[in-house]
N, C-alpha and C. Protein backbone atom coordinates (compact mmCIF):
# COMPACT_ATOMS: atom_id res chain seq x y z
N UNK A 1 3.24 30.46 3.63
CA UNK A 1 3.68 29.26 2.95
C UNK A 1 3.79 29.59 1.47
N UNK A 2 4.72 30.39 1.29
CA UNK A 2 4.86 30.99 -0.39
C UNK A 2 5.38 29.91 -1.10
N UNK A 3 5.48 28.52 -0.75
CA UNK A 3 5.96 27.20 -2.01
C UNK A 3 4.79 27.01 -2.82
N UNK A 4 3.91 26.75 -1.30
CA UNK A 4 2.91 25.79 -2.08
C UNK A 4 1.66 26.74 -3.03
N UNK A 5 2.07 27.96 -2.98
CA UNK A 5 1.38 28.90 -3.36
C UNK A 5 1.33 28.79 -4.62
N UNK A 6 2.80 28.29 -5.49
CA UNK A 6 2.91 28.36 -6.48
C UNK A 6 3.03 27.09 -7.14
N UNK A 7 2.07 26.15 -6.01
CA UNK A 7 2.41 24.85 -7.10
C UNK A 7 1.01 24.61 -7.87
N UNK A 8 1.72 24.21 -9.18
CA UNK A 8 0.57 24.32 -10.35
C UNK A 8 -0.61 22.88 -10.21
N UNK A 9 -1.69 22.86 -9.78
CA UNK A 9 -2.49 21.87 -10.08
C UNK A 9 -2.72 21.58 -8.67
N UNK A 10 -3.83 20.60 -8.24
CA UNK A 10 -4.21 20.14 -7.07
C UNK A 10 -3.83 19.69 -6.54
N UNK A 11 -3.96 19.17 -4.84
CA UNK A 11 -3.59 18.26 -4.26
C UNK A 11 -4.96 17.85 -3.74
N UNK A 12 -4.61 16.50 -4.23
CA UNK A 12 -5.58 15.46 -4.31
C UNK A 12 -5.66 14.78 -2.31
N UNK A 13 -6.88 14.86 -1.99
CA UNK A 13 -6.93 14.41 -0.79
C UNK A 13 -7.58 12.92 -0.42
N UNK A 14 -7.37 11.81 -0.14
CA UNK A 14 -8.17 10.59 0.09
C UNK A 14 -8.23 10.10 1.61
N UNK A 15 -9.36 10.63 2.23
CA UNK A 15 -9.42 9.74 3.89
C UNK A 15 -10.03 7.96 3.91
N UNK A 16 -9.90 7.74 5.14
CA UNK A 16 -10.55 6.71 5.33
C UNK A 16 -9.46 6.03 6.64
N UNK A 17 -10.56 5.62 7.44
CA UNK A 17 -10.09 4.43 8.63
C UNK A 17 -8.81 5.68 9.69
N UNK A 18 -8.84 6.75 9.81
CA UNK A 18 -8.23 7.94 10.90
C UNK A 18 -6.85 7.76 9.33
N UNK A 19 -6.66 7.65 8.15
CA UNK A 19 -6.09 8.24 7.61
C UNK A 19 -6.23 9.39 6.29
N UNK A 20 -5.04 9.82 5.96
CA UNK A 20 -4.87 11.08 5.10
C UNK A 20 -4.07 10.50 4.16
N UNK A 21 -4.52 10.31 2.80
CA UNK A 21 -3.25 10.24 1.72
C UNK A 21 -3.33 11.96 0.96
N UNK A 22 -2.54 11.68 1.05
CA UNK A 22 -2.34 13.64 0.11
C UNK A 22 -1.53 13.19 -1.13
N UNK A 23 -2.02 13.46 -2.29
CA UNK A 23 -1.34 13.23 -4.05
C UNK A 23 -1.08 14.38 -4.39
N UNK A 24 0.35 14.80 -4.14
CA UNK A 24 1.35 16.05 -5.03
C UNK A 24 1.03 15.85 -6.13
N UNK A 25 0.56 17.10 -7.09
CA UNK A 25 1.03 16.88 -8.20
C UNK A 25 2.41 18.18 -9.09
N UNK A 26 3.48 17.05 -8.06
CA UNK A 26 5.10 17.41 -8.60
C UNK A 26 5.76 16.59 -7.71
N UNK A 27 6.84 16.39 -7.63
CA UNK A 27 7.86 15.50 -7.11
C UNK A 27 8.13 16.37 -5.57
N UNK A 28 7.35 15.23 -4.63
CA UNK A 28 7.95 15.39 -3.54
C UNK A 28 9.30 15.87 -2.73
N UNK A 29 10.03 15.03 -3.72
CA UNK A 29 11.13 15.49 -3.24
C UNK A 29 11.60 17.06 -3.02
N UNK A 30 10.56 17.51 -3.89
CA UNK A 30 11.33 19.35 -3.85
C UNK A 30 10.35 20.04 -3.24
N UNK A 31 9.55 19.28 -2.44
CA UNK A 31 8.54 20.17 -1.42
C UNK A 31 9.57 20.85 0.06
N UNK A 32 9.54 21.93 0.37
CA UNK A 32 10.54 22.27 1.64
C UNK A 32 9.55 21.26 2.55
N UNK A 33 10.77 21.15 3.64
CA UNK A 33 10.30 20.46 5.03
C UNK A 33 8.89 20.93 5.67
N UNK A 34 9.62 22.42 5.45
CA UNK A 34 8.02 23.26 6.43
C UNK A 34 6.87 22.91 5.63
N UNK A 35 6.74 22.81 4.43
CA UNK A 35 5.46 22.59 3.55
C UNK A 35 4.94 21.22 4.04
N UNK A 36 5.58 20.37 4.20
CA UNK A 36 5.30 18.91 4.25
C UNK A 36 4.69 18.83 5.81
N UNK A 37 5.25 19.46 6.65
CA UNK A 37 5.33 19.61 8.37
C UNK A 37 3.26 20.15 8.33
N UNK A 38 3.60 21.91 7.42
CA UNK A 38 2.10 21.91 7.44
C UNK A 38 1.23 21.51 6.98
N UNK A 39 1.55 20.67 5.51
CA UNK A 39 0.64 19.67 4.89
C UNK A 39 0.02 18.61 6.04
N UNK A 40 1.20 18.25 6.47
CA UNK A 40 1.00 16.58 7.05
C UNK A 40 -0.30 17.28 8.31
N UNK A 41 0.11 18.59 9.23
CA UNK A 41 -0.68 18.89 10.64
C UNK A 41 -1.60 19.44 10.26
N UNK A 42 -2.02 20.16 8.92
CA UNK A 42 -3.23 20.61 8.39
C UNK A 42 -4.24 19.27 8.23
N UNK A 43 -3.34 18.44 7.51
CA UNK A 43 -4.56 17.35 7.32
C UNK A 43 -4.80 16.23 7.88
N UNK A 44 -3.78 16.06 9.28
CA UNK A 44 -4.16 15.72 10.74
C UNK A 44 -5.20 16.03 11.30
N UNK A 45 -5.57 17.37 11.44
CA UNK A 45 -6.41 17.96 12.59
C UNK A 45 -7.76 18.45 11.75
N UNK A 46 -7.98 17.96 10.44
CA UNK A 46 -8.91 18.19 9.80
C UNK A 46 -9.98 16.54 10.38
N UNK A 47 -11.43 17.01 9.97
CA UNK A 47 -12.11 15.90 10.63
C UNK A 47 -11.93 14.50 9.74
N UNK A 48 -11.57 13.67 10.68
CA UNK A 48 -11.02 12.25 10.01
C UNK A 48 -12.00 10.78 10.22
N UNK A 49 -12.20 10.75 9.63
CA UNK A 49 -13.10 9.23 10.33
C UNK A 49 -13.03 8.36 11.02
N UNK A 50 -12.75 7.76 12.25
CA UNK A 50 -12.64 7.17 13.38
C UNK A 50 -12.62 8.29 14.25
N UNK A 51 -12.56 9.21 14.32
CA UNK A 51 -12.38 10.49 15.66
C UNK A 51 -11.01 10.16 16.15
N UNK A 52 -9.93 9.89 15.13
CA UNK A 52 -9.02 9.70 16.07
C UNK A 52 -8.09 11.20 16.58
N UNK A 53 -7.19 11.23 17.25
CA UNK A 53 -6.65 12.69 18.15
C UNK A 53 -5.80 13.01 16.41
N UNK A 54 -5.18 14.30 16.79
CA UNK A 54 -4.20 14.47 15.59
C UNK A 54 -3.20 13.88 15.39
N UNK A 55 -2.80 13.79 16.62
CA UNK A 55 -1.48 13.17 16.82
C UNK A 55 -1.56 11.57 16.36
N UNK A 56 -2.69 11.33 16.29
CA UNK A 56 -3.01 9.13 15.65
C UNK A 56 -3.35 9.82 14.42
N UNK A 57 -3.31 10.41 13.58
CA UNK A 57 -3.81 10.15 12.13
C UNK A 57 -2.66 9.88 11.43
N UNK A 58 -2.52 9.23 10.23
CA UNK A 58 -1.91 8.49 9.46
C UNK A 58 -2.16 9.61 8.48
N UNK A 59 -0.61 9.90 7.86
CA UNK A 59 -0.53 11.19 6.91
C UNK A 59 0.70 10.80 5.87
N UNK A 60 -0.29 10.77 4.47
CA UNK A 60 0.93 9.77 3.45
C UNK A 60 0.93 10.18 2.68
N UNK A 61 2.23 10.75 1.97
CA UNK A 61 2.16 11.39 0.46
C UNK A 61 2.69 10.61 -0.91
N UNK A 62 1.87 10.91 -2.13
CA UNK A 62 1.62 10.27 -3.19
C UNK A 62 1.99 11.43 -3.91
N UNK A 63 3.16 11.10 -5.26
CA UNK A 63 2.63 11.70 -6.18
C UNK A 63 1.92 11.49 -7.00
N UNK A 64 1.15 12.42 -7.60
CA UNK A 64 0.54 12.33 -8.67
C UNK A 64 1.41 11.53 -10.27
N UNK A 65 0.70 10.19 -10.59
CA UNK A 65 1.15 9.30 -11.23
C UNK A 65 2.19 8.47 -10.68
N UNK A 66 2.62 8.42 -9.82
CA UNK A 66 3.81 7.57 -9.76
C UNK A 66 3.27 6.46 -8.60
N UNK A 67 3.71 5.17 -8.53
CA UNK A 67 2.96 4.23 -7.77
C UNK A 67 3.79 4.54 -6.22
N UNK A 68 3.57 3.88 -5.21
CA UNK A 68 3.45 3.88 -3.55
C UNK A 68 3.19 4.92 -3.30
N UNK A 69 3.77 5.10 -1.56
CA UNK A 69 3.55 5.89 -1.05
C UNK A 69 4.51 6.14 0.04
N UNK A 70 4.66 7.44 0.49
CA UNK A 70 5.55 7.35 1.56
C UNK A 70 5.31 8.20 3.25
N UNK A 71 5.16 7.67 3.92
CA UNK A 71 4.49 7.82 5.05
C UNK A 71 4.58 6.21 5.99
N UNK A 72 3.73 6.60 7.02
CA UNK A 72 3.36 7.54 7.83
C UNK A 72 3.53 8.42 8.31
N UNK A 73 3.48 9.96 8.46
CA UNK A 73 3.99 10.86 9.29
C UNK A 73 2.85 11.49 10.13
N UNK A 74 3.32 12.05 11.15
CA UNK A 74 2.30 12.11 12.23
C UNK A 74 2.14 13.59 12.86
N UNK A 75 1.49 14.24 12.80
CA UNK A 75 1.42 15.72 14.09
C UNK A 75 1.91 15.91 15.13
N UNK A 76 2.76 16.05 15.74
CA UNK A 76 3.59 16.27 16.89
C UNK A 76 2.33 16.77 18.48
N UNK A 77 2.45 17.07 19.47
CA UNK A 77 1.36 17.05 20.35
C UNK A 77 1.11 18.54 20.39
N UNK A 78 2.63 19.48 19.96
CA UNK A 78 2.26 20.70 19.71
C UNK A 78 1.56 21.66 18.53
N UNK A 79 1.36 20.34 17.70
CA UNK A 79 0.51 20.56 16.15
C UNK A 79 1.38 21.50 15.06
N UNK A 80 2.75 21.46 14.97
CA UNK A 80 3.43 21.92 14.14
C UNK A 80 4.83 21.24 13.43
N UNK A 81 4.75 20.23 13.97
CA UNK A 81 6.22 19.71 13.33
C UNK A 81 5.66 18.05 12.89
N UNK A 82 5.78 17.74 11.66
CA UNK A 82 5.47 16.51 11.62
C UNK A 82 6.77 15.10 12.02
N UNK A 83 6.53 13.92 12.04
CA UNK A 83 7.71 13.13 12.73
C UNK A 83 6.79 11.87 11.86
N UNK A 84 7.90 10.80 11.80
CA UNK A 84 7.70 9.82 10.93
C UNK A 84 7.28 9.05 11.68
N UNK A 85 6.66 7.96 11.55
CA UNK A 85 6.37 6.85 12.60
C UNK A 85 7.49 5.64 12.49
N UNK A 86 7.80 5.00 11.52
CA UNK A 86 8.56 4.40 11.49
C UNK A 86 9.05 3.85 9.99
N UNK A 87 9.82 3.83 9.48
CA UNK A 87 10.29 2.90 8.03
C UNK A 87 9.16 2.09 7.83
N UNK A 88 8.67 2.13 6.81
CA UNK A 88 7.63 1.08 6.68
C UNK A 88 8.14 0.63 4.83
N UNK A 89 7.58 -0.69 4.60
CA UNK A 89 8.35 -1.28 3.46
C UNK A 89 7.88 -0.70 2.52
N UNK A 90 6.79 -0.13 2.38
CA UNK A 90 5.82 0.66 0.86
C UNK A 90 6.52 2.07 0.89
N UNK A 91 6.30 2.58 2.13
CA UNK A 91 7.12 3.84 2.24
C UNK A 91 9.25 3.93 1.82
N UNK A 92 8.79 4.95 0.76
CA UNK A 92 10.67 5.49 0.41
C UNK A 92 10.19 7.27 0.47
N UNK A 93 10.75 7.67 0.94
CA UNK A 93 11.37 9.14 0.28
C UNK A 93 11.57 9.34 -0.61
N UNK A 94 11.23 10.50 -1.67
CA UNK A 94 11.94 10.27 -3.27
C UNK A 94 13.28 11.05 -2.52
N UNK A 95 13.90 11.14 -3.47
CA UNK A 95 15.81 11.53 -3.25
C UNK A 95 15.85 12.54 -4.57
């Protein structure tokens, strides 16, 4: 994963209730797919509070400073491809 290798500063992690918020700090938008796919199933299958499976955890990315969020995305059953759950009104994509 040579992107995220080189991104400068933390990513901020917040659980609670079987979810994951993850806080980029840089604009989402220029994260590749695959980064986001292993972000989202890395911090799926990490231990979550409710015990829920990987595939139920709630996985939402924030950047750093900027308000919402955009998610849900979810772990696939084969634990490598993440998939959205559905449009939700807080959730945008940056562009």
């Amino acid at each position: 994963m040579g992107f995220l290798r080189e991104v400068a500063g933390r990513v901020d992690v917040d659980t609670g209730g079987g979810s994951v918020t993850l806080t980029l700090p840089l604009d989402a938008g220029r994260v590749p797919v695959d980064a986001i796919h292993q972000l989202t199933c890395t911090a799926a299958n990490a231990r979550i509070p409710g015990g829920r499976p990987a595939t139920d955890v709630d996985v939402n990315f924030r950047e750093l400073g900027k308000p919402g969020l955009w998610g849900p995305l979810h772990c696939d059953i084969a634990g490598y491809n993440a998939r959205p759950e559905r449009p939700t009104p807080q959730a945008s994509r940056p562009g």
